[in-house]
Protein backbone atom coordinates (compact mmCIF):
# COMPACT_ATOMS: atom_id res chain seq x y z
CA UNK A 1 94.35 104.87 95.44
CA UNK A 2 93.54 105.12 98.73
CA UNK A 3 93.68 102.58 102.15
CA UNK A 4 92.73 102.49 105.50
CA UNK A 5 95.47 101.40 108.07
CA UNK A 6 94.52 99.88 111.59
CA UNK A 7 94.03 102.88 113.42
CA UNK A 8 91.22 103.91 110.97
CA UNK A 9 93.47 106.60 108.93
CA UNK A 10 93.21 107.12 105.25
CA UNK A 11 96.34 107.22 103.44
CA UNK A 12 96.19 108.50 99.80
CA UNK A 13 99.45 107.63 96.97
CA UNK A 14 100.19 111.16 95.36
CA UNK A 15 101.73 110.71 91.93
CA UNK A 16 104.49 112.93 92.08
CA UNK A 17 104.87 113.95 89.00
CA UNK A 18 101.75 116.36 89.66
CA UNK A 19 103.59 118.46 92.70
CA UNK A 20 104.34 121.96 91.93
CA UNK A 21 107.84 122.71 91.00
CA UNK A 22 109.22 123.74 94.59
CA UNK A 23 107.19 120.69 96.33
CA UNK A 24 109.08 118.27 93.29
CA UNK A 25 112.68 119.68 94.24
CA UNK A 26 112.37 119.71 97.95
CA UNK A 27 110.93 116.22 97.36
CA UNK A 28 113.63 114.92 95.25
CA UNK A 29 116.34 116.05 97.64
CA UNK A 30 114.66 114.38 100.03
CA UNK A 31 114.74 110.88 97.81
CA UNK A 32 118.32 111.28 97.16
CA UNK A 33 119.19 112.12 100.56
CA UNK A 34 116.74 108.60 101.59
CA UNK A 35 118.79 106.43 98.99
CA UNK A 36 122.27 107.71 100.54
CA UNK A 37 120.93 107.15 103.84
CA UNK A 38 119.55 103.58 102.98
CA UNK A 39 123.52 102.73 101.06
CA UNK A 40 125.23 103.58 104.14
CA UNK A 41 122.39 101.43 106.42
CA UNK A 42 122.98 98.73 104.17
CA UNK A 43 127.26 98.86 104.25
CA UNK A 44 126.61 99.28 107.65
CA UNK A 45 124.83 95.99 108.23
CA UNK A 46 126.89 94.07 105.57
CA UNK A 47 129.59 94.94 108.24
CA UNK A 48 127.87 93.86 111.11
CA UNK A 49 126.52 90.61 109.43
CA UNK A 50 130.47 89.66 109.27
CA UNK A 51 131.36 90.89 112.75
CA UNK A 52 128.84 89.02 113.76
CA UNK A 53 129.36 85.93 111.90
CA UNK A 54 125.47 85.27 110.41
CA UNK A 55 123.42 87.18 107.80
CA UNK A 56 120.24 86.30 110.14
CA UNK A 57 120.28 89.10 111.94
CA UNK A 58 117.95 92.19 111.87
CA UNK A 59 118.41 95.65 112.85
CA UNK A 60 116.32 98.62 114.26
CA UNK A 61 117.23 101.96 115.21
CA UNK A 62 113.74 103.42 116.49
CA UNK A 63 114.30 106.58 119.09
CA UNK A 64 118.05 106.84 117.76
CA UNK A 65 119.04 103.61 119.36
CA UNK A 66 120.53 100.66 117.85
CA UNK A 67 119.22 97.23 118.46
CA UNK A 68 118.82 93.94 116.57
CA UNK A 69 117.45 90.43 116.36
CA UNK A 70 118.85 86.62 115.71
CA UNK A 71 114.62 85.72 115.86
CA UNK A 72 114.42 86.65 111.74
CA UNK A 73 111.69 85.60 109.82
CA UNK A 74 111.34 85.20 106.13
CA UNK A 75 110.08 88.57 104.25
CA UNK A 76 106.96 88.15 103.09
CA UNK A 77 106.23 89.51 99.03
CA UNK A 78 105.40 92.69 98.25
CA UNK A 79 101.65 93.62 97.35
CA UNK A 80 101.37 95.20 94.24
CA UNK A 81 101.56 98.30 93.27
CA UNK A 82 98.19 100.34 94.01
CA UNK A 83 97.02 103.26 91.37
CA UNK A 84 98.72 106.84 92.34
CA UNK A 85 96.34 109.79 92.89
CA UNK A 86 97.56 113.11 91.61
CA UNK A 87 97.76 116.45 93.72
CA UNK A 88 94.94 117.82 91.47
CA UNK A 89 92.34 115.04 91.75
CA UNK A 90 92.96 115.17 95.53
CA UNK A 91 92.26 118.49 95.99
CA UNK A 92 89.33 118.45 93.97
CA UNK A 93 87.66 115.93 96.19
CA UNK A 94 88.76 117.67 99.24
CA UNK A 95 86.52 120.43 97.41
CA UNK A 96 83.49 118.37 96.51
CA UNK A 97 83.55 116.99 100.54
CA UNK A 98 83.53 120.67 102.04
């Protein structure tokens, strides 16, 4: 599945079960290494949220710096899932385009 984001860009959903084996393990290292990075973000500002005294609080770190908001608003709900397209079909239509 496929989408266009504001600045007119198509973004494609790989289904990663279809990279070759080198593309899966670097990919899967890079996973793990997201989920330890997200566990200590999230101890992090469990932390913070007591130091601070309130859980509405938000934090950014664009450019390596560390900033945050008391102006929170409610998350919205998260679309649904959108169909994956596999390494093989998108190649194929890169073929079929050229």
């Amino acid at each position: 599945m496929s989408y266009t984001d504001k600045q007119g860009r198509e973004w494609n959903e790989l289904d990663e079960s279809t990279l070759p084996g080198d593309a899966a393990q670097a990919y899967a290292k890079y996973r793990e290494i997201n989920r330890q990075a997200a566990a200590a973000r999230e101890a992090f500002e469990k932390i913070m949220r007591a130091a601070m005294g309130t859980d509405a609080v938000q934090f950014g770190y664009k450019f390596g710096k560390l900033s945050f908001t008391t102006d929170v608003e409610p998350r919205k709900a998260k679309a649904p899932a959108k169909a994956k397209l596999s390494l093989a079909d998108w190649l194929e239509q890169q073929a079929r385009s050229s």
